[in-house]
N, C-alpha and C. Protein backbone atom coordinates (compact mmCIF):
# COMPACT_ATOMS: atom_id res chain seq x y z
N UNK A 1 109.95 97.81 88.10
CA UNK A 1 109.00 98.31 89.09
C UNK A 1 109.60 99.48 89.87
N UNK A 2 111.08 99.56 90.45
CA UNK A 2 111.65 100.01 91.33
C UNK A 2 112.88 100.22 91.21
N UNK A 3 114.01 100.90 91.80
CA UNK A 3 115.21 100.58 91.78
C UNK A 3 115.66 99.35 92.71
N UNK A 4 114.73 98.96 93.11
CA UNK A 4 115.64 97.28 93.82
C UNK A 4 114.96 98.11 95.27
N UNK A 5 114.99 99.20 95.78
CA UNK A 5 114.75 99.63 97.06
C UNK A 5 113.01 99.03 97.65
N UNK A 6 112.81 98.97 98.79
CA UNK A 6 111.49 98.88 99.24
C UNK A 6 110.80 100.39 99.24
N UNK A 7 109.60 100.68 99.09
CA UNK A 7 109.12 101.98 98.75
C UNK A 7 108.25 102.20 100.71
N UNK A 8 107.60 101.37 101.10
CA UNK A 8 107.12 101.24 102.16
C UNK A 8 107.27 100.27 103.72
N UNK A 9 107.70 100.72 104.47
CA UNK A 9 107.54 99.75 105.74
C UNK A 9 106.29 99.83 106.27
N UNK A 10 105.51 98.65 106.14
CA UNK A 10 104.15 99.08 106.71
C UNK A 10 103.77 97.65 107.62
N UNK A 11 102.67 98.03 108.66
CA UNK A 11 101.98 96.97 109.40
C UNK A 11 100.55 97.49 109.68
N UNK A 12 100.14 96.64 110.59
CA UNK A 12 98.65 96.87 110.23
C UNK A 12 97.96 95.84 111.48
N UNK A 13 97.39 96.65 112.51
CA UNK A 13 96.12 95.99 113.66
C UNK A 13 95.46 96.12 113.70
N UNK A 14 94.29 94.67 114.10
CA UNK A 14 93.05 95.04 113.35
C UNK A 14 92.28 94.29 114.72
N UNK A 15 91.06 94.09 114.89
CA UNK A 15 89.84 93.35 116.03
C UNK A 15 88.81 93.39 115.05
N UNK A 16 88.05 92.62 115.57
CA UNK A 16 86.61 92.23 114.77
C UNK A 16 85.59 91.58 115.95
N UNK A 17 84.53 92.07 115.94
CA UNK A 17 83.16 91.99 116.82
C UNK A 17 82.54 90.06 116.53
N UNK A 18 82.83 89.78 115.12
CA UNK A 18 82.48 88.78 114.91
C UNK A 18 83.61 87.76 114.21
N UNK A 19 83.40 86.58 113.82
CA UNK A 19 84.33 85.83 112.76
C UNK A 19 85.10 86.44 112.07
N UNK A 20 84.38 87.52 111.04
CA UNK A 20 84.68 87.85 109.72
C UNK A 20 84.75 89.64 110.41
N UNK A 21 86.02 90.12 110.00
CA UNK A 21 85.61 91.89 110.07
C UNK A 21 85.57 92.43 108.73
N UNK A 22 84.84 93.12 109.38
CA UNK A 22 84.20 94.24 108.20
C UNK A 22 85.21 95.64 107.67
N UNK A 23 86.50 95.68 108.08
CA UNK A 23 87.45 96.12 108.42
C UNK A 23 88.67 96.03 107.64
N UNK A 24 88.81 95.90 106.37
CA UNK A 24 90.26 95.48 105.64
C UNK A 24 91.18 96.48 104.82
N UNK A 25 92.63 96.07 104.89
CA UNK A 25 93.57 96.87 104.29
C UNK A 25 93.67 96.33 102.92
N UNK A 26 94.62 97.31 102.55
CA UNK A 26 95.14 96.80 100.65
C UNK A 26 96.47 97.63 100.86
N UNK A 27 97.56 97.16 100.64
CA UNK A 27 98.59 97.51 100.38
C UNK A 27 99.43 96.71 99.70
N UNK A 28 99.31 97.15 97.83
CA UNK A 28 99.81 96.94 96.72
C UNK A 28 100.79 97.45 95.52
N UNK A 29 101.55 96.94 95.38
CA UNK A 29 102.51 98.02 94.68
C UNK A 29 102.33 97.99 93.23
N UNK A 30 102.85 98.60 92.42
CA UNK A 30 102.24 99.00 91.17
C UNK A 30 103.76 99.67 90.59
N UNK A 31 104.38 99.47 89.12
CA UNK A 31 105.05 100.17 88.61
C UNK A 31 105.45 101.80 89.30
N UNK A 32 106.43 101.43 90.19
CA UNK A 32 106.82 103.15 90.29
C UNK A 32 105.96 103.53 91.88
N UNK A 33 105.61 103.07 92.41
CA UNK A 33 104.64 103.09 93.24
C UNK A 33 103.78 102.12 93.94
N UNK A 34 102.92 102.54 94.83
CA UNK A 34 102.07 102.11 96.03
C UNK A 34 100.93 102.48 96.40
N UNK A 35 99.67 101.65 96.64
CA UNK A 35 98.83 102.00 96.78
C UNK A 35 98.33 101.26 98.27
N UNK A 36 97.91 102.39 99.04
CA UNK A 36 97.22 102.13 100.70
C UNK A 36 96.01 102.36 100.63
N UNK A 37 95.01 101.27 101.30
CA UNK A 37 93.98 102.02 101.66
C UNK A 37 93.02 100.98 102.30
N UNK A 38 92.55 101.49 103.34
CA UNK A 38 91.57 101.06 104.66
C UNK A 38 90.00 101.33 104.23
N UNK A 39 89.47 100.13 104.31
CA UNK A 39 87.73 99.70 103.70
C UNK A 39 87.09 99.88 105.01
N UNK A 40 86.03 99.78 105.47
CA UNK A 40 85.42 99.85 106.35
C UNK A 40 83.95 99.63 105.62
N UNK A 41 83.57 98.07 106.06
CA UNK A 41 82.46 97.59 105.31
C UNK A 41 81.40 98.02 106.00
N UNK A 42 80.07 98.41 106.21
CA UNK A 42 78.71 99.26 106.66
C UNK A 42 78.42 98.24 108.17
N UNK A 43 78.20 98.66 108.98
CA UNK A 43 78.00 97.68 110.19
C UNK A 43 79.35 96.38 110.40
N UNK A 44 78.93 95.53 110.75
CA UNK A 44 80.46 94.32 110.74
C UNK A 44 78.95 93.07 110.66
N UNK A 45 79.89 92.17 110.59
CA UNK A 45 79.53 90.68 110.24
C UNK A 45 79.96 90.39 108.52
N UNK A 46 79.26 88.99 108.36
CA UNK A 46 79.53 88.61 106.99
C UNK A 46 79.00 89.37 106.06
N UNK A 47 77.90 89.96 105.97
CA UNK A 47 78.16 91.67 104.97
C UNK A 47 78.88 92.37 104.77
N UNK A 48 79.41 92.50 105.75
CA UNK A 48 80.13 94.13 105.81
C UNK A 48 81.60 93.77 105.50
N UNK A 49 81.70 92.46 105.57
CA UNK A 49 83.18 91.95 105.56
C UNK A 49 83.32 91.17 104.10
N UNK A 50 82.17 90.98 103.24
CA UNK A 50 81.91 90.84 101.94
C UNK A 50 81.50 92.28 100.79
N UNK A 51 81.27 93.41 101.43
CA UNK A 51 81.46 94.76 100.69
C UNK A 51 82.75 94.61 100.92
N UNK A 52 83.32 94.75 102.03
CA UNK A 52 85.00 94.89 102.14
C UNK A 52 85.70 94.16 101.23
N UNK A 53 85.40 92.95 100.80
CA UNK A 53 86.18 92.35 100.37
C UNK A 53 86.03 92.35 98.74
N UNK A 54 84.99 92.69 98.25
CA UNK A 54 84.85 93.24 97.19
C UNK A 54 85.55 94.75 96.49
N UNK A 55 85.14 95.38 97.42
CA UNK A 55 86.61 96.70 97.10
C UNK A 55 88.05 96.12 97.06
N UNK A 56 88.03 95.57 98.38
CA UNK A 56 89.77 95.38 98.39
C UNK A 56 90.36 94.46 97.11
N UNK A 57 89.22 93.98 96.52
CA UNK A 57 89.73 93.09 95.52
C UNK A 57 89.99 93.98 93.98
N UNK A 58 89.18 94.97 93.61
CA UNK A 58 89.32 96.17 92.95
C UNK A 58 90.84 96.20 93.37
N UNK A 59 90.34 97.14 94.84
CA UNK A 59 91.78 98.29 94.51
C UNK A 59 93.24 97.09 94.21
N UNK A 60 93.46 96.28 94.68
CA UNK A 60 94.49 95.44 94.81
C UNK A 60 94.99 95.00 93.27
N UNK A 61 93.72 95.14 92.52
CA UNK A 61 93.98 94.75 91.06
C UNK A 61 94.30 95.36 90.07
N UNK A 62 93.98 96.95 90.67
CA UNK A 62 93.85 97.68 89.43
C UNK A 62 95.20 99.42 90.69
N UNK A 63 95.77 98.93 90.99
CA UNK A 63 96.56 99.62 92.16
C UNK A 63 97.24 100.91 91.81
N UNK A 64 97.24 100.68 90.41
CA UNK A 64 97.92 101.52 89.58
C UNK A 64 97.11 102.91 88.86
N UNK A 65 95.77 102.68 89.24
CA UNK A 65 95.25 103.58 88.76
C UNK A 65 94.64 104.67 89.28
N UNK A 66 93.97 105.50 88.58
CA UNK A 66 94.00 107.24 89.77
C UNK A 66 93.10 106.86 90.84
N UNK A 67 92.99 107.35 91.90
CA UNK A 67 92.56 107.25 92.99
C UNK A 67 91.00 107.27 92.54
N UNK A 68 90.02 108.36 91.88
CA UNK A 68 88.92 108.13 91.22
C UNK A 68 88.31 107.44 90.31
N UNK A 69 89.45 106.66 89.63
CA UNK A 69 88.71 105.65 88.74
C UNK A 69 88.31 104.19 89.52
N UNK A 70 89.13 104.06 90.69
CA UNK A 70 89.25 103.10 91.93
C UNK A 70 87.67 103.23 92.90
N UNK A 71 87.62 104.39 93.51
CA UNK A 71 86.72 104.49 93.81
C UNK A 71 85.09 104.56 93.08
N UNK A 72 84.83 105.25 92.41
CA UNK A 72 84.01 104.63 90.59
C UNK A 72 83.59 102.96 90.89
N UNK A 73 85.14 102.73 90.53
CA UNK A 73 85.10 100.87 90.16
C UNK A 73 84.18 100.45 91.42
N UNK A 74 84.62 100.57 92.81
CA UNK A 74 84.22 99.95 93.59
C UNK A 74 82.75 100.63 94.18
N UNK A 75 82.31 101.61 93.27
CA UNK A 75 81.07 102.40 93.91
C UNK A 75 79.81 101.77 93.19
N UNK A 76 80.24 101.22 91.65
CA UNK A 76 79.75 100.14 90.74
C UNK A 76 79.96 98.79 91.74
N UNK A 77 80.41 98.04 91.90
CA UNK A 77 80.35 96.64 92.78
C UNK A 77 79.44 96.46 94.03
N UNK A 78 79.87 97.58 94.77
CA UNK A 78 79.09 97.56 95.81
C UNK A 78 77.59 98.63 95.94
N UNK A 79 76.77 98.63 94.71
CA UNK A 79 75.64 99.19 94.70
C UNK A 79 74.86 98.04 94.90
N UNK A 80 74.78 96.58 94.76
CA UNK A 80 74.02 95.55 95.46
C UNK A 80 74.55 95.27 96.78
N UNK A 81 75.37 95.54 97.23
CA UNK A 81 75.94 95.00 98.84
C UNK A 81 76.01 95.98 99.61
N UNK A 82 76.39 95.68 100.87
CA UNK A 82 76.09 96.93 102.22
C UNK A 82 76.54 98.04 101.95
N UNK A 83 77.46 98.12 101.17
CA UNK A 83 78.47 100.06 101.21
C UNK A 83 79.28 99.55 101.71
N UNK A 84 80.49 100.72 101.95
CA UNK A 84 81.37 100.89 102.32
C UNK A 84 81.89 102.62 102.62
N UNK A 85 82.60 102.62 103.50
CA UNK A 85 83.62 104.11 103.71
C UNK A 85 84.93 102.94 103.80
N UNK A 86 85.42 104.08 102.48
CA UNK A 86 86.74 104.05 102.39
C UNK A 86 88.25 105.62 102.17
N UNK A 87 89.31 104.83 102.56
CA UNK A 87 90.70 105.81 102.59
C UNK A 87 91.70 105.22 101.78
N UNK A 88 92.47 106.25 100.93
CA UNK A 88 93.22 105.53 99.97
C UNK A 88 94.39 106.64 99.49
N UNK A 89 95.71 105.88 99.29
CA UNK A 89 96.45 106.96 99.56
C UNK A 89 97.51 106.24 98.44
N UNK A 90 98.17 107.00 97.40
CA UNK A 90 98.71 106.67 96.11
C UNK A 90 100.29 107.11 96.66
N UNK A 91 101.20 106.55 96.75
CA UNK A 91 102.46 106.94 96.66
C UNK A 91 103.16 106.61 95.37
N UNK A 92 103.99 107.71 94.93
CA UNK A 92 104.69 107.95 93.71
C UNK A 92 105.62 108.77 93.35
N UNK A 93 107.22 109.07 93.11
CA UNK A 93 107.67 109.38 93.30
C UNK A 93 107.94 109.74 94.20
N UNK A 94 108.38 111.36 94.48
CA UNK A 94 108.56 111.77 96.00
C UNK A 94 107.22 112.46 96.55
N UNK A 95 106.23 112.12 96.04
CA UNK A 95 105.04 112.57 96.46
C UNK A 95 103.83 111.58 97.15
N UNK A 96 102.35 111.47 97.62
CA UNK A 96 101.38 111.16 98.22
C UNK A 96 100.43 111.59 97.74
N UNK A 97 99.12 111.33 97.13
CA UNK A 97 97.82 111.69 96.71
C UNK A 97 97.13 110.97 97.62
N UNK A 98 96.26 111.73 98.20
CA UNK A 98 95.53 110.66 99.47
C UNK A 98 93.80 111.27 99.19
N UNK A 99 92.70 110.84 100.00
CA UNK A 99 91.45 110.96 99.80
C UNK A 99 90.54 110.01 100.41
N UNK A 100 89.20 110.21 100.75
CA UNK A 100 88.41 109.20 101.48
C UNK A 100 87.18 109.58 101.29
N UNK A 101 86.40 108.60 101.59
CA UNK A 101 84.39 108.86 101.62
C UNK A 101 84.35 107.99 102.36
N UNK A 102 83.20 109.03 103.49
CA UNK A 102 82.95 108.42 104.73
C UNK A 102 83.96 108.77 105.84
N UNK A 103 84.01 107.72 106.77
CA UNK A 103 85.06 108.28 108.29
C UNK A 103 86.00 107.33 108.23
N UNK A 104 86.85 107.14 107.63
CA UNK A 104 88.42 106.36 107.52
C UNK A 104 89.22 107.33 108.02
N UNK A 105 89.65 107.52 109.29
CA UNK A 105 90.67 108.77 109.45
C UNK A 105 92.04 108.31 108.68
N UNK A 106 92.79 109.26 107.95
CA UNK A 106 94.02 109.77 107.61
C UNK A 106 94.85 110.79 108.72
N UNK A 107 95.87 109.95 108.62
CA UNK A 107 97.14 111.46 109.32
C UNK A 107 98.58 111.16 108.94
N UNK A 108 99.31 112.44 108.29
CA UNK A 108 100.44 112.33 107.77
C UNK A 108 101.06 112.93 108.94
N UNK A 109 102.50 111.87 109.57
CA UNK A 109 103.00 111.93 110.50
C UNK A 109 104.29 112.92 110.25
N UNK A 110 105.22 114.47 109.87
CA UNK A 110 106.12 114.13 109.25
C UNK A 110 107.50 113.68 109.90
N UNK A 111 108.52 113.39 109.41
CA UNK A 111 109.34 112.80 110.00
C UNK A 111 110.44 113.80 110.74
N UNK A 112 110.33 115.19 110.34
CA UNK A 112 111.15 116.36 110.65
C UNK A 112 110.25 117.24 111.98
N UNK A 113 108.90 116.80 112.49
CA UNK A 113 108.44 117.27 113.26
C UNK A 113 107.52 117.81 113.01
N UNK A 114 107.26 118.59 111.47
CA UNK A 114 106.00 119.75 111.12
C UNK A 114 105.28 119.13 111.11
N UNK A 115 103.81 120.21 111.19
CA UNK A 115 103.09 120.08 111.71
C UNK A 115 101.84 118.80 110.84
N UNK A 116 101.17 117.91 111.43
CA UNK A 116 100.94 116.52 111.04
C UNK A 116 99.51 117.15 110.10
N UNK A 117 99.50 116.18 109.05
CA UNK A 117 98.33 116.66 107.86
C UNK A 117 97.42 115.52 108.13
N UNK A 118 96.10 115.78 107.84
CA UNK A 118 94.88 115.03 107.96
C UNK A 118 94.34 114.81 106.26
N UNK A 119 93.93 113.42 106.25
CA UNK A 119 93.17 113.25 104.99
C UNK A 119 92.11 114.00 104.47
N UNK A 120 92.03 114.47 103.24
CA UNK A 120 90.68 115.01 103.05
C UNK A 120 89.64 114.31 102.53
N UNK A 121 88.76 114.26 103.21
CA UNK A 121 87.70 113.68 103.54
C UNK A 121 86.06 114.09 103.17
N UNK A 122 85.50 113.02 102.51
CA UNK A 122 84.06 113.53 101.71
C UNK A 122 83.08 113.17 102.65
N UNK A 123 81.76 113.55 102.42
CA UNK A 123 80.44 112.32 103.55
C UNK A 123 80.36 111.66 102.09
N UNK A 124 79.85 110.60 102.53
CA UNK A 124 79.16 109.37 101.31
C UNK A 124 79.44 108.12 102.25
N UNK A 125 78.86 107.47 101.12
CA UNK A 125 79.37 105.71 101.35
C UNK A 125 78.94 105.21 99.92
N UNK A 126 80.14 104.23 99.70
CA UNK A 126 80.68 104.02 98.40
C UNK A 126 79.67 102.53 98.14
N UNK A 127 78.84 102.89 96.97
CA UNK A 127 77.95 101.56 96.68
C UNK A 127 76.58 102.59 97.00
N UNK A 128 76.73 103.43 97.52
CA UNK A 128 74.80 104.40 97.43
C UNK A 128 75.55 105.98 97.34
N UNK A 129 75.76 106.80 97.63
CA UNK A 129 76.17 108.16 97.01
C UNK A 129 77.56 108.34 97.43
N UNK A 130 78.08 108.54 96.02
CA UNK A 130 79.70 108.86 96.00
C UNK A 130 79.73 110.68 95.90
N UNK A 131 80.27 111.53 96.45
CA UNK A 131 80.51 112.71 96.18
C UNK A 131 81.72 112.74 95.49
N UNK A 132 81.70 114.01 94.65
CA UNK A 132 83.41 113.85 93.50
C UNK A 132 84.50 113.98 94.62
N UNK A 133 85.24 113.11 94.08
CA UNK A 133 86.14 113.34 95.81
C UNK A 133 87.33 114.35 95.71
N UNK A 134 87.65 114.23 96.86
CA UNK A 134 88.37 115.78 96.78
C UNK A 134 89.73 115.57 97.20
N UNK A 135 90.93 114.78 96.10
CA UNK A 135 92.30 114.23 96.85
C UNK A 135 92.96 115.48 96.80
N UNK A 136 94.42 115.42 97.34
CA UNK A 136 95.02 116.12 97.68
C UNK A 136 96.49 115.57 97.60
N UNK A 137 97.50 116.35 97.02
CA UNK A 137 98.94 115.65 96.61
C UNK A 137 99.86 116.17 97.62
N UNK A 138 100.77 115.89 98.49
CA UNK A 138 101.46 116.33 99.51
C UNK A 138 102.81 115.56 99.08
N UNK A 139 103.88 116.19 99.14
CA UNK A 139 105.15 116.10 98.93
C UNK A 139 105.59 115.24 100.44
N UNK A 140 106.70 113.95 99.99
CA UNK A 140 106.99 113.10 101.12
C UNK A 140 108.55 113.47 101.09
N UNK A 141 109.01 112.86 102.28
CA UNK A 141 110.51 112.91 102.44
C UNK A 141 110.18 111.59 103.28
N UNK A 142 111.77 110.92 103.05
CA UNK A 142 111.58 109.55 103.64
C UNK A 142 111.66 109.66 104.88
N UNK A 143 111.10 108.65 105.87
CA UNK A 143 110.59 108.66 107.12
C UNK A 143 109.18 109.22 107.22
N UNK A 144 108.34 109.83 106.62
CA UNK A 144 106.76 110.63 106.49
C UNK A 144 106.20 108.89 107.08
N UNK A 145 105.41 109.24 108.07
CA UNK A 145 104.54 108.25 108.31
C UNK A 145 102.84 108.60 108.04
N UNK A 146 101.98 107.56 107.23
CA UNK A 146 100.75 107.26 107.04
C UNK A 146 100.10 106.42 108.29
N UNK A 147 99.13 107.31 109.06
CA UNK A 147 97.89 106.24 109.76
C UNK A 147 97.06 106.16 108.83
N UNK A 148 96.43 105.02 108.66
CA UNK A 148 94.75 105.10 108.32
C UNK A 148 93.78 104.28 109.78
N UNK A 149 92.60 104.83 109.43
CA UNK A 149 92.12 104.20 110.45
C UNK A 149 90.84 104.09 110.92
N UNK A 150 89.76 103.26 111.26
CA UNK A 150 88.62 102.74 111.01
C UNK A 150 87.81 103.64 112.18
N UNK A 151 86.38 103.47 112.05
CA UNK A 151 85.51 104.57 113.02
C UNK A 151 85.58 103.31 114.30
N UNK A 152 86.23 102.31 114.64
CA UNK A 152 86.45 101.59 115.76
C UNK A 152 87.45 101.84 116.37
N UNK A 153 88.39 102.41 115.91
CA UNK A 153 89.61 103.12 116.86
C UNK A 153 89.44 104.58 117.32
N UNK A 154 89.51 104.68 118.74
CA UNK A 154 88.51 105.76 118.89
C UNK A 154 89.96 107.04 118.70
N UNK A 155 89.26 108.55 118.83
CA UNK A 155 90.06 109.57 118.17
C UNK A 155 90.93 109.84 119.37
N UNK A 156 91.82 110.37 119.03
CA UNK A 156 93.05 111.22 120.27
C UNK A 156 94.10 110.17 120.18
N UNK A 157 94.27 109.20 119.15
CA UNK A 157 95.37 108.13 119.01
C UNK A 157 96.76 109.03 118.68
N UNK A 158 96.38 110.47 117.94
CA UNK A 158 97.84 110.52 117.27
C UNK A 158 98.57 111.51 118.04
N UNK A 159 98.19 111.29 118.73
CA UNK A 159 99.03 112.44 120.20
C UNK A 159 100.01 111.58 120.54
N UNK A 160 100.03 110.36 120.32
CA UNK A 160 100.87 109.39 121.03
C UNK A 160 102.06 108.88 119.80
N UNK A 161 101.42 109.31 118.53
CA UNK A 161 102.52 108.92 117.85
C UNK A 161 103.47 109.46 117.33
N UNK A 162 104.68 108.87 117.20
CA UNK A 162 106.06 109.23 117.36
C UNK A 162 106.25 108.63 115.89
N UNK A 163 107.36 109.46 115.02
CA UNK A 163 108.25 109.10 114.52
C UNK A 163 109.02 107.75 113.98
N UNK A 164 109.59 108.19 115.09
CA UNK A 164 110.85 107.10 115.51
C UNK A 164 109.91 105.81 116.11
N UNK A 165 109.00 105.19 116.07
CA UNK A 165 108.58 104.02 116.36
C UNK A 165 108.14 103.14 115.00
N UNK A 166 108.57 101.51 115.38
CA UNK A 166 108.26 101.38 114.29
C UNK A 166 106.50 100.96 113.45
N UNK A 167 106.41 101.06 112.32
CA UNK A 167 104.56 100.97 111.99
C UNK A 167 104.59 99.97 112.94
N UNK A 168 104.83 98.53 113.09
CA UNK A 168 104.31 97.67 114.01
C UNK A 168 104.06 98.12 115.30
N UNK A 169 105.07 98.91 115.98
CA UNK A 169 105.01 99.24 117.30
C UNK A 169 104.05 100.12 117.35
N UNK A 170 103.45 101.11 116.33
CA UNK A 170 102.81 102.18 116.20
C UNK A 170 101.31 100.98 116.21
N UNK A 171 100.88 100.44 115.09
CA UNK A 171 100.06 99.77 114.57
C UNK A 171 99.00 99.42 115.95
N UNK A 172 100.31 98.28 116.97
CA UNK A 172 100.09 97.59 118.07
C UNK A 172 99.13 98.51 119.35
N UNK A 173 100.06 99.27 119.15
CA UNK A 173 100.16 100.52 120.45
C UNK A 173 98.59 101.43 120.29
N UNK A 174 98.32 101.81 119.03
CA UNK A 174 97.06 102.43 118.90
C UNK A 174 96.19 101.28 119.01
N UNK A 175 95.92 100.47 118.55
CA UNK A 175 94.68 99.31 118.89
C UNK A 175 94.44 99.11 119.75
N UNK A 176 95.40 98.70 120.75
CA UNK A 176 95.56 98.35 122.23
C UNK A 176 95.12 99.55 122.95
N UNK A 177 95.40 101.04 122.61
CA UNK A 177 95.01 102.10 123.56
C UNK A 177 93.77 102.49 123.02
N UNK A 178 93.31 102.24 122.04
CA UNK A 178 92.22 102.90 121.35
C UNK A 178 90.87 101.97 120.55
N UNK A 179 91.14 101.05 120.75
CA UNK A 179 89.62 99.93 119.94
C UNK A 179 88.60 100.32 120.87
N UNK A 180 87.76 100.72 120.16
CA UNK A 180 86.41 101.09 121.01
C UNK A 180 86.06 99.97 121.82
N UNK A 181 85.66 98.69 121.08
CA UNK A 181 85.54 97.57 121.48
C UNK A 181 83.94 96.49 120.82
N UNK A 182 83.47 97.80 120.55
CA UNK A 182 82.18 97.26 120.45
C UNK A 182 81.81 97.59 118.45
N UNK A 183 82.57 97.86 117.83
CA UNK A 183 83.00 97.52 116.39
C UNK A 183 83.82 96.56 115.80
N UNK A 184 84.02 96.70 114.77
CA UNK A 184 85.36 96.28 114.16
C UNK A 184 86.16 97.13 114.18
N UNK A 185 87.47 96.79 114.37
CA UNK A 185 88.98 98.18 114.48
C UNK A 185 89.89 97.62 113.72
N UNK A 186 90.55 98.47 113.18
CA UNK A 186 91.74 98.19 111.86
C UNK A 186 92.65 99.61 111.81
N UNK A 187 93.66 99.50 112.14
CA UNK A 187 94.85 100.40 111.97
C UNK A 187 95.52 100.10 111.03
N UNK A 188 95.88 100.99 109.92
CA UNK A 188 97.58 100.58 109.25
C UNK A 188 98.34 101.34 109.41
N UNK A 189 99.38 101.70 109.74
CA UNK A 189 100.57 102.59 109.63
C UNK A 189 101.27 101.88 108.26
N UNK A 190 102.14 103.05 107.52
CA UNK A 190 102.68 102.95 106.20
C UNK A 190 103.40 104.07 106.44
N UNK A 191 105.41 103.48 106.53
CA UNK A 191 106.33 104.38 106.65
C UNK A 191 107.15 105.14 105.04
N UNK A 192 107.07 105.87 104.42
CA UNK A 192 107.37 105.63 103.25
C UNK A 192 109.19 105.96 103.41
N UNK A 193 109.56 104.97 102.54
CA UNK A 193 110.69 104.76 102.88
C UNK A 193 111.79 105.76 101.36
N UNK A 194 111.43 106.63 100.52
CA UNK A 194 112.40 106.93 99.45
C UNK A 194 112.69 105.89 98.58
N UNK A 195 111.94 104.89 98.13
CA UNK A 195 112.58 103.97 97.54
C UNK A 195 112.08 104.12 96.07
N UNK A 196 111.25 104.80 95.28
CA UNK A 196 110.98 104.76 94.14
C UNK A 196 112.13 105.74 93.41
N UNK A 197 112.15 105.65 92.35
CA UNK A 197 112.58 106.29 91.41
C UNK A 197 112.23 107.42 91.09
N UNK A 198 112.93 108.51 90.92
CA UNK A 198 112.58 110.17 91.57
C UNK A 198 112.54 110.88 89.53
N UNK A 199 112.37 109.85 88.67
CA UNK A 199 112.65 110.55 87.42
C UNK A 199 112.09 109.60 86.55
């Protein structure tokens, strides 16, 4: 799979309006690599948290594969259930392929200070119109930190984030300053750590 190293330090805060959120992560590893990515099921309750859970069960299974055949898969599943907007981000080697449909914010933190990259991002919702999506490959160095993050965490979170904190402390810290309140909210931070195999 790996050289023995961990490829990611990651955590992940989440709230939910009801029982069940509509709100879920996937973070799965795969030969050589890692796959992230934040669901955001159509409204919240037991719908929205059953589209969710139908993607996340895709991507988690099939983790290894291109970011568009993933989205496809899960645009087929969820054409009888509520939709979904989703964010999904492929780590591999010393690189990142990231992409989304719908409002899952992305932000690449880097660890040297330059200047922080945003996901690129389609309109749709996955299960009624997918647009061809439009990823994007960005070169990592270890320490690069990944947000993802749900339309319940409200915007102006990444002014506050640092580096040097860890995803948990990061994870914690944005939920707590930023859950709208009146959605479902789900943060992940994902630190990539250099651990795959560079050949």
């Amino acid at each position: 799979m790996t050289d023995g190293r961990a490829l990611l330090d990651w955590a992940w805060a989440g709230s939910a309006l009801e029982a069940e959120s509509g709100d879920l992560h996937v973070v799965a590893e795969f030969p050589g690599g890692a796959l992230v990515a934040v669901i955001d099921g159509l409204g919240h309750g037991v719908e929205a948290a059953d589209s969710a859970r139908a993607a996340a069960r895709i991507l988690a299974s099939s983790a290894g594969d291109p970011l568009e055949t993933l989205v496809d898969r899960c645009h087929e599943a969820l054409r009888r259930a509520r939709g979904a907007v989703m964010s999904l981000a492929r780590f591999e080697g010393a690189s990142m392929t990231w992409a989304g449909i719908g409002n899952v914010d992305g932000l690449l933190v880097r660890v040297d200070g330059a200047p922080r990259e945003a996901i690129p991002l389609r309109g749709g919702i996955v299960g009624y119109q997918v647009p061809a999506l439009r990823a994007a490959t960005v070169p990592l160095a270890a320490g690069d930190t990944l947000i993802l993050a749900t339309d319940g965490i409200r915007g102006g979170y990444a002014e506050a984030v640092t580096a040097r904190a860890t995803p948990r402390e990061l994870a914690e810290a944005i939920l707590a300053g930023h859950a709208r309140g009146s959605d479902d909210a789900l943060v992940l931070v994902a630190r990539w750590l250099g651990g795959a195999r560079q050949g």
